[in-house]
C-alpha atoms as a PDB file:
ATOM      1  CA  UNK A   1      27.973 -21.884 -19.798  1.00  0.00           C
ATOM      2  CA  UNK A   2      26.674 -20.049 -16.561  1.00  0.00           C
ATOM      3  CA  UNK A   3      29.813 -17.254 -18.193  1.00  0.00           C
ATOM      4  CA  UNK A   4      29.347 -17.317 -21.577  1.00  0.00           C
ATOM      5  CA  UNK A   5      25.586 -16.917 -21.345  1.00  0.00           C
ATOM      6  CA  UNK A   6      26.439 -13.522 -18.454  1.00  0.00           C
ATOM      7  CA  UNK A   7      28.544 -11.915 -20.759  1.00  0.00           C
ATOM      8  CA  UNK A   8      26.518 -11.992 -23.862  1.00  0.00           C
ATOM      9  CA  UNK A   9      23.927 -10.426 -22.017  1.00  0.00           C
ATOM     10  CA  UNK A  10      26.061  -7.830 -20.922  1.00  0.00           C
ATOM     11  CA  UNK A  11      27.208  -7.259 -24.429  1.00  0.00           C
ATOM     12  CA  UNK A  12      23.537  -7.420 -26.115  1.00  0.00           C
ATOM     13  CA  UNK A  13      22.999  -4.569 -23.248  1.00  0.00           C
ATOM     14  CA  UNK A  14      25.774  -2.314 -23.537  1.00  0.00           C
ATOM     15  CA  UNK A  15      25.379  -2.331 -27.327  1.00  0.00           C
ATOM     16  CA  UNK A  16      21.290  -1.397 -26.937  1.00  0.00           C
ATOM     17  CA  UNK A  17      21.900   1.447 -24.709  1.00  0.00           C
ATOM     18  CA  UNK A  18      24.648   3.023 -27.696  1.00  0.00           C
ATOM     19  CA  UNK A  19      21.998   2.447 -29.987  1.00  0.00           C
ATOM     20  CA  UNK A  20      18.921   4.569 -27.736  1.00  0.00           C
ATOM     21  CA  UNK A  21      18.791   8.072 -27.892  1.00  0.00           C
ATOM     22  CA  UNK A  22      20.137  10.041 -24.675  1.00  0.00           C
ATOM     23  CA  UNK A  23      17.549  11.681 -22.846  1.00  0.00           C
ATOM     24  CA  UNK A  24      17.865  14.381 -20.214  1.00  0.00           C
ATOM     25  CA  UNK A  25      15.918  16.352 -16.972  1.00  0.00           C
ATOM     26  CA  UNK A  26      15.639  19.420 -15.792  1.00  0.00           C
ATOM     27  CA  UNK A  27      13.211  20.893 -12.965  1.00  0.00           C
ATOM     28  CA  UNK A  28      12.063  23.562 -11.311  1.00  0.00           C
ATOM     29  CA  UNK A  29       9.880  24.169  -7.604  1.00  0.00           C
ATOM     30  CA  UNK A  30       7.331  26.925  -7.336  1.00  0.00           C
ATOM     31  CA  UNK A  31       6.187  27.696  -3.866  1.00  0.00           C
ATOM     32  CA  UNK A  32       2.560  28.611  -3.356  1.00  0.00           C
ATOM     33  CA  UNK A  33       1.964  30.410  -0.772  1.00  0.00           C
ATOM     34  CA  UNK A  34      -1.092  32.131   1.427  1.00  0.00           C
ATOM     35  CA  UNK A  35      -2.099  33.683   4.840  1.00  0.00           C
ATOM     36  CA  UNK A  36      -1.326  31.442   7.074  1.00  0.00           C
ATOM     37  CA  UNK A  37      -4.636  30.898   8.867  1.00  0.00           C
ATOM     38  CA  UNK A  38      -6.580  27.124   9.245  1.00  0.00           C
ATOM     39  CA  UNK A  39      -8.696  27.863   6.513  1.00  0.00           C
ATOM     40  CA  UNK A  40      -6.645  29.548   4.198  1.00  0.00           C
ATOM     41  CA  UNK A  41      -4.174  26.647   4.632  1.00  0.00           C
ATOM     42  CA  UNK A  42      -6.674  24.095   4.081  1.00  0.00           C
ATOM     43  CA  UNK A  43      -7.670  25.713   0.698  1.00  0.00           C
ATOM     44  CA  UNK A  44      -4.262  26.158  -0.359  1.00  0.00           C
ATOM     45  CA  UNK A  45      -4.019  22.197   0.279  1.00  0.00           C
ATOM     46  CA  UNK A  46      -6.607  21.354  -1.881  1.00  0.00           C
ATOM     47  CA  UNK A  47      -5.917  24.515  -4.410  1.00  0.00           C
ATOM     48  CA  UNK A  48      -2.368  22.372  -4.674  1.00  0.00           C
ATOM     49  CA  UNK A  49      -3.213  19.715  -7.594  1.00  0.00           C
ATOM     50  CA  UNK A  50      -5.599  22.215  -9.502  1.00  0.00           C
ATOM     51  CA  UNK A  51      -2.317  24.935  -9.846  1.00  0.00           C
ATOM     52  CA  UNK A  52      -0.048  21.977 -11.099  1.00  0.00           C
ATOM     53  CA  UNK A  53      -2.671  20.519 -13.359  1.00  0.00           C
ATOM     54  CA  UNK A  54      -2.575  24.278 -14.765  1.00  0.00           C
ATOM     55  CA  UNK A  55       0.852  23.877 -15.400  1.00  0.00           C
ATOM     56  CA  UNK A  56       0.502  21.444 -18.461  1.00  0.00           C
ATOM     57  CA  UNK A  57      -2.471  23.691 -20.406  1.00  0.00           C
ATOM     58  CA  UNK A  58      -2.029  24.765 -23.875  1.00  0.00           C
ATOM     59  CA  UNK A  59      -1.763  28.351 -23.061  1.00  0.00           C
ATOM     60  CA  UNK A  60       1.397  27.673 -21.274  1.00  0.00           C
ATOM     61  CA  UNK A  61       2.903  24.928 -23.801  1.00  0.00           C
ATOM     62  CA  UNK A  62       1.630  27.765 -26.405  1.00  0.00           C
ATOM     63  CA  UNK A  63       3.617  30.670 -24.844  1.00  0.00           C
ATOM     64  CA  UNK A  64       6.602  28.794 -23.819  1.00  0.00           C
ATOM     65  CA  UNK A  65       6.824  27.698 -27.541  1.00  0.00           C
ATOM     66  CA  UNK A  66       6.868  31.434 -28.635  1.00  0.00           C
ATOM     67  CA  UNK A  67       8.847  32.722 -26.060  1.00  0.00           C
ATOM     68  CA  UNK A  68      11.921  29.836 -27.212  1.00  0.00           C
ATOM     69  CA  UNK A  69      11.087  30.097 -30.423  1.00  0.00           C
ATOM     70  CA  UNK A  70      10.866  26.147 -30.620  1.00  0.00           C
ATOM     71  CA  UNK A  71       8.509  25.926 -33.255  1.00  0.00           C
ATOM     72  CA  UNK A  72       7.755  22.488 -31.640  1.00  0.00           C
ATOM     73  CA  UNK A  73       4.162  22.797 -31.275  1.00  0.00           C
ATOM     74  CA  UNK A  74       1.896  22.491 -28.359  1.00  0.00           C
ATOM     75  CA  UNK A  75       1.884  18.704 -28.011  1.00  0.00           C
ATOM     76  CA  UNK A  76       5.161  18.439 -28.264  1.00  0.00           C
ATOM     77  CA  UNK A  77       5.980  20.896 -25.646  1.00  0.00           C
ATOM     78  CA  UNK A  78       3.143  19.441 -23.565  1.00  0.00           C
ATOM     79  CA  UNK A  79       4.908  15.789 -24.302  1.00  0.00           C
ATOM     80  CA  UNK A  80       7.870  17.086 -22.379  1.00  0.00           C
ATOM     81  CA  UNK A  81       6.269  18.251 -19.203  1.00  0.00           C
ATOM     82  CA  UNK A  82       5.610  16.810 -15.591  1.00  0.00           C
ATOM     83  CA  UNK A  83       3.858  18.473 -12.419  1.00  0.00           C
ATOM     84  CA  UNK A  84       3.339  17.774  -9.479  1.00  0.00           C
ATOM     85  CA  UNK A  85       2.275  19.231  -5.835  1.00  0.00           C
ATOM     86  CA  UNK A  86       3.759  18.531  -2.130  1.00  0.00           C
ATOM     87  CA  UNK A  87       0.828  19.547   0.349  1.00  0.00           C
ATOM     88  CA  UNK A  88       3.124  19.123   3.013  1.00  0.00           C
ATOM     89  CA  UNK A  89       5.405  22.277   2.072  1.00  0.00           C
ATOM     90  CA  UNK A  90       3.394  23.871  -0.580  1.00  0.00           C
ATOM     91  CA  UNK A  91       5.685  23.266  -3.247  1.00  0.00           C
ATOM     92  CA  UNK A  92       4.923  22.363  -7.393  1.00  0.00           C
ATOM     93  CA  UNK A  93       7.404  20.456  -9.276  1.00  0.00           C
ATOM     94  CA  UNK A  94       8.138  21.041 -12.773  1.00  0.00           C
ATOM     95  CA  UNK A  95      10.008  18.675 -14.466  1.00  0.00           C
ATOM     96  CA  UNK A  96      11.123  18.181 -18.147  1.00  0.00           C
ATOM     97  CA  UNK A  97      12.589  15.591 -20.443  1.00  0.00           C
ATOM     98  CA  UNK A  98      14.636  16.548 -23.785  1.00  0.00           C
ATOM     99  CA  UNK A  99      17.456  14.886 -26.057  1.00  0.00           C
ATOM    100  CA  UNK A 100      19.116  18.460 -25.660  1.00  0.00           C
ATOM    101  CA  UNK A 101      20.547  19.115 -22.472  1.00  0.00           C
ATOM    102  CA  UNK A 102      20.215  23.179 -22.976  1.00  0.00           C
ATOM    103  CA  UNK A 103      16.194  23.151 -24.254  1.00  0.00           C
ATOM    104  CA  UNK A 104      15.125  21.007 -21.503  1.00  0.00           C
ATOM    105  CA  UNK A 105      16.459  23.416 -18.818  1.00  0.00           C
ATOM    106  CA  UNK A 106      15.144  26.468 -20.969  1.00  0.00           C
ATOM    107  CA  UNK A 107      11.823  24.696 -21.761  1.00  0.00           C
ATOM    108  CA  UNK A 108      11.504  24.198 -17.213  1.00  0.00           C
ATOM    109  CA  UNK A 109      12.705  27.940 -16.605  1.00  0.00           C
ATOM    110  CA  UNK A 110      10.365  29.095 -19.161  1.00  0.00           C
ATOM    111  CA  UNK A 111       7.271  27.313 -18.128  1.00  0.00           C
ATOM    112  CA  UNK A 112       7.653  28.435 -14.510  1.00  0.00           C
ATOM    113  CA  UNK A 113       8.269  31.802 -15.412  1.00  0.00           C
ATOM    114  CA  UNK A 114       4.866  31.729 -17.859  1.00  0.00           C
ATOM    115  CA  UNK A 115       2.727  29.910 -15.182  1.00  0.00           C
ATOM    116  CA  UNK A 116       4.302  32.290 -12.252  1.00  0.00           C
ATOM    117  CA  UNK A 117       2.805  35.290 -14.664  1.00  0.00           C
ATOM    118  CA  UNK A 118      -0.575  34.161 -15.759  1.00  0.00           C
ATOM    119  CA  UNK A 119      -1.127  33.473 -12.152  1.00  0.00           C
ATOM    120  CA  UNK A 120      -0.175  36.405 -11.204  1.00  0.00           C
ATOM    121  CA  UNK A 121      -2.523  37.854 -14.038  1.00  0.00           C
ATOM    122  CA  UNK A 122      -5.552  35.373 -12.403  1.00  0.00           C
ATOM    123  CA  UNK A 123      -5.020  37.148  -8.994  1.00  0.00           C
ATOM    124  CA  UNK A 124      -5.639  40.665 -10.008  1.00  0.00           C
ATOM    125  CA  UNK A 125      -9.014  41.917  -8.614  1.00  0.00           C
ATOM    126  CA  UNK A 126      -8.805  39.578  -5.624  1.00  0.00           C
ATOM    127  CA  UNK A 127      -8.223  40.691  -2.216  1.00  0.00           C
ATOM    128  CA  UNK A 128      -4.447  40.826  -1.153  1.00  0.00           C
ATOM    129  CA  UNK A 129      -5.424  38.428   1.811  1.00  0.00           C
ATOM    130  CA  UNK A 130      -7.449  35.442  -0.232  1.00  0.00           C
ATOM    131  CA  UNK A 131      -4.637  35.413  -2.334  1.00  0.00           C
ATOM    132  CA  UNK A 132      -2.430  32.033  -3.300  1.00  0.00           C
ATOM    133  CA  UNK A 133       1.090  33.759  -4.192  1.00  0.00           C
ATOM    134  CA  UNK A 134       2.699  31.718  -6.897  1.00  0.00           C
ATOM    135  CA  UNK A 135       7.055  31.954  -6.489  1.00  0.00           C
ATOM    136  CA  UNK A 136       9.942  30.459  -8.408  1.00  0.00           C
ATOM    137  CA  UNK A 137      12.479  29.466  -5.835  1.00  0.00           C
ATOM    138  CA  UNK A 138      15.085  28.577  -7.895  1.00  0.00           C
ATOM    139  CA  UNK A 139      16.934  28.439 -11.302  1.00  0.00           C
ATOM    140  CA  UNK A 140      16.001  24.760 -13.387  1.00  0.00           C
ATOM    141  CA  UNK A 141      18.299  22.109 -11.905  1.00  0.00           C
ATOM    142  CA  UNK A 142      21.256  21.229 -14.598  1.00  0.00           C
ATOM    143  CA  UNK A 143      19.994  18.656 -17.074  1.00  0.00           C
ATOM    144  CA  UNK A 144      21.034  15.305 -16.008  1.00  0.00           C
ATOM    145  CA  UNK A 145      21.253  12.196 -17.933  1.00  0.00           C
ATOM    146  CA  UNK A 146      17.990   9.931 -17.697  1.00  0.00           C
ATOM    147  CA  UNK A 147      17.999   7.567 -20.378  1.00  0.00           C
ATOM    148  CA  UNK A 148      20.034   5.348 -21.058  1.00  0.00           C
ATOM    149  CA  UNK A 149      21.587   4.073 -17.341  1.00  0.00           C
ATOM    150  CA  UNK A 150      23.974   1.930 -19.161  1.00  0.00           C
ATOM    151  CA  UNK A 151      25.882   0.976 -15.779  1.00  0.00           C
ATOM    152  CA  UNK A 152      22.391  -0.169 -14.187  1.00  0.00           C
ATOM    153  CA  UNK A 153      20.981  -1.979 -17.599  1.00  0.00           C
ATOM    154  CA  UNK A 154      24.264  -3.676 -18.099  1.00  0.00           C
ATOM    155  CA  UNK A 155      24.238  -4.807 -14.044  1.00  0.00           C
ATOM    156  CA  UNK A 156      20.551  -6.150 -15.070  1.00  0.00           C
ATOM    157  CA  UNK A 157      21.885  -8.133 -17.641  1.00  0.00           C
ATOM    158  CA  UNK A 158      24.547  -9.838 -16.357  1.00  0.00           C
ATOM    159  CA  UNK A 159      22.262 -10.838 -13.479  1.00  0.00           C
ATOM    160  CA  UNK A 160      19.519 -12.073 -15.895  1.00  0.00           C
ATOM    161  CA  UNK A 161      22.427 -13.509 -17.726  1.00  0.00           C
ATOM    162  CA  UNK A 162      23.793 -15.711 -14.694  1.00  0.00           C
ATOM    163  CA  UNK A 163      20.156 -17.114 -13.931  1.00  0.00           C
ATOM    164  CA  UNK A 164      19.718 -17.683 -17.729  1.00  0.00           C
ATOM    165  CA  UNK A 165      22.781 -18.988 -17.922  1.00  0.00           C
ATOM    166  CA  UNK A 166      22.155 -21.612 -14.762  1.00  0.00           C
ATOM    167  CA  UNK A 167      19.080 -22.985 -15.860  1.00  0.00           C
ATOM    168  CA  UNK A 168      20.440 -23.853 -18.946  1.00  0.00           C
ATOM    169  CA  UNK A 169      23.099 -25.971 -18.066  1.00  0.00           C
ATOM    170  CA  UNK A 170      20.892 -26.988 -15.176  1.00  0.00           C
ATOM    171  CA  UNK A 171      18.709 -28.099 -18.361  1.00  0.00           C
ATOM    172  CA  UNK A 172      21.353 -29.561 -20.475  1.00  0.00           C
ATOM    173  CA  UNK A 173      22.851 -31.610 -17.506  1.00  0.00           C
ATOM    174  CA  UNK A 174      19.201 -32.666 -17.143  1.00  0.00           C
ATOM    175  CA  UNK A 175      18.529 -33.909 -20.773  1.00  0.00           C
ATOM    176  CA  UNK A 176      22.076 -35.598 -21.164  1.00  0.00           C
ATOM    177  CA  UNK A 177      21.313 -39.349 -21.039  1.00  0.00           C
ATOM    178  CA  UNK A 178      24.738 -40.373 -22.177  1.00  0.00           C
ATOM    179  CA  UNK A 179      26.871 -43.088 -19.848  1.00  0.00           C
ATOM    180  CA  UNK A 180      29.751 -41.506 -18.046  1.00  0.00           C
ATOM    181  CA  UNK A 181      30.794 -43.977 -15.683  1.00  0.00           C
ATOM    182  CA  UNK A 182      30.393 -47.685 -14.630  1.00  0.00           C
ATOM    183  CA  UNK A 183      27.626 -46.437 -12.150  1.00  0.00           C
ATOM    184  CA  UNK A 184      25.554 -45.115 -15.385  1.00  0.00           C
ATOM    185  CA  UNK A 185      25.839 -48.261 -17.157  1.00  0.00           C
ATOM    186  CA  UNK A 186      24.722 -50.788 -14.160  1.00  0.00           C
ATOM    187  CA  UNK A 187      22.077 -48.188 -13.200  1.00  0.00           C
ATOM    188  CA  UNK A 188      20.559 -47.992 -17.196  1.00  0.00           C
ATOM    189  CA  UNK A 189      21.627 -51.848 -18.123  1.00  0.00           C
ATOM    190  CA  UNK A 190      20.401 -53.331 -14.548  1.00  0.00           C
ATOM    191  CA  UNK A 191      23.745 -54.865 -15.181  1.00  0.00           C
ATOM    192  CA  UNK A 192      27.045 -55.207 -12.972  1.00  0.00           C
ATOM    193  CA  UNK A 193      30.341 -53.955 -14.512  1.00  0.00           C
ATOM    194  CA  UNK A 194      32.870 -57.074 -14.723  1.00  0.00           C
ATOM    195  CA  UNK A 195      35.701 -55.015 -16.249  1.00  0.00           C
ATOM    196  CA  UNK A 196      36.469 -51.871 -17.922  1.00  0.00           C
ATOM    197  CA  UNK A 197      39.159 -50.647 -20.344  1.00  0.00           C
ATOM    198  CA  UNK A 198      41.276 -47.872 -19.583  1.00  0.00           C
ATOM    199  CA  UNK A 199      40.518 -44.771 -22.081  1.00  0.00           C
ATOM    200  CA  UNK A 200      44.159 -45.065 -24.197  1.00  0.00           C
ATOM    201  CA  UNK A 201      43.160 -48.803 -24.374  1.00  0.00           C
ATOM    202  CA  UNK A 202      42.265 -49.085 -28.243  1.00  0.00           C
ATOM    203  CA  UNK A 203      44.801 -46.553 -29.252  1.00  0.00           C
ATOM    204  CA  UNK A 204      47.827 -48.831 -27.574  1.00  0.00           C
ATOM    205  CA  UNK A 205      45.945 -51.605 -29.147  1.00  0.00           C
ATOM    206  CA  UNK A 206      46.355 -49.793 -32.718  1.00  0.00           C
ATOM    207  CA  UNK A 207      49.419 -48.928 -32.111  1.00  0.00           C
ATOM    208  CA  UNK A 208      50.719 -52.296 -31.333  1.00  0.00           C
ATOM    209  CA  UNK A 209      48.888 -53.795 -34.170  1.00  0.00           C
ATOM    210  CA  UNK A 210      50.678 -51.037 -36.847  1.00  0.00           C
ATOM    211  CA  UNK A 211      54.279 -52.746 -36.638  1.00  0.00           C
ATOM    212  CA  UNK A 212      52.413 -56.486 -37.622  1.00  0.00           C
ATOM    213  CA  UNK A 213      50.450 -55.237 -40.526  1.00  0.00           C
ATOM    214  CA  UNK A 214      53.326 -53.440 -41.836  1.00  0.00           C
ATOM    215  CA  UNK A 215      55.616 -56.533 -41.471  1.00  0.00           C
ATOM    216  CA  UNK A 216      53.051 -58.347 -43.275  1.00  0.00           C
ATOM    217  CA  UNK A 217      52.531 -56.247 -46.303  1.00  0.00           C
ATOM    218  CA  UNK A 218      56.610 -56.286 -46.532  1.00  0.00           C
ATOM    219  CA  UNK A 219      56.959 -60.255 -46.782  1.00  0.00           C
ATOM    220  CA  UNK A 220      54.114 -60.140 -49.389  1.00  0.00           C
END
């Protein structure tokens, strides 16, 4: 049962994850960086989450559309995109999720380079020395398989399987009131056994009564 149950899990899983579309991830860091004085770095700390909320604006979804020629739409692109800022070494993370392996990574280079420019464009006029310098560090990460983890659902299932599996027969064993042995019967029947008949009993008792019917019917 405990088998059975484990492997039809595994089956039911491995067949939903051919069915699911694959999803992949690229990503991207930009450092931001300042003068490196208390206050300035104090700023920068708390400048952090505004310059990665920037990152998912329409004006960047907008220009990374026209710049790929997607024609996916704002939303879409917007749908895509993750950011997120590390205080501790000044870093943004720009992550993206795609069915195409190739877009995704374009659609991450792309919006770094777009947000690395209009921040640029947002510095001019201030003071070399009060400015937060916005840097890509490196090319988009290869695009890597997210969805489905068919080894890890599959893993899940046969677990969940198992347990499934073990409380049913666990249940079955439970609800089967039928009499097994001579123990059963005294226990239900408040009765003691006096005898019992081996289990090929009746059929050597057929058997042996076969020959006598059939030497009957003959004198007849």
């Amino acid at each position: 049962m405990v088998i059975l149950v484990a492997c039809s899990a595994a089956a039911g899983a491995y067949l939903y994850t051919r069915l699911q579309a694959a999803v992949f991830r690229s990503s991207v860091r930009l450092e931001v960086s300042a003068r490196f004085d208390n206050g300035q770095q104090l700023a920068l700390e708390r400048l952090l989450p505004q310059l990665a909320a920037r990152v998912r604006t329409t004006d960047v979804a907008r220009e990374v559309d026209g710049r790929l020629q997607l024609d996916l739409g704002t939303d879409a692109i917007l749908a895509r995109l993750r950011a997120e800022s590390f205080a501790q070494n000044g870093q943004i993370l720009i992550e993206a999720d795609d069915v195409d392996p190739a877009r995704v990574e374009a659609i991450v280079s792309a919006t770094a380079r777009v947000f690395e420019e209009q921040h640029a464009a947002r510095n001019q006029g201030i003071p070399y020395q009060d400015r937060a310098l916005v840097t890509i560090l490196d090319r988009p990460t290869p695009a890597r398989l997210v969805w489905p983890q068919t080894r890890t659902l599959v893993s899940v299932a046969v677990l969940l399987g198992a347990m499934a599996g073990v409380l049913l027969a666990l249940g079955l064993e439970y609800a089967d009131d039928t009499l097994k042995s001579a123990e059963d019967v005294e226990r239900t029947l408040a009765l003691h056994t006096l005898g019992w008949l081996p289990a090929g009993a009746a059929l050597l008792h057929t058997s042996a009564a076969e020959p006598a019917s059939a030497a009957r019917e003959a004198r007849g």
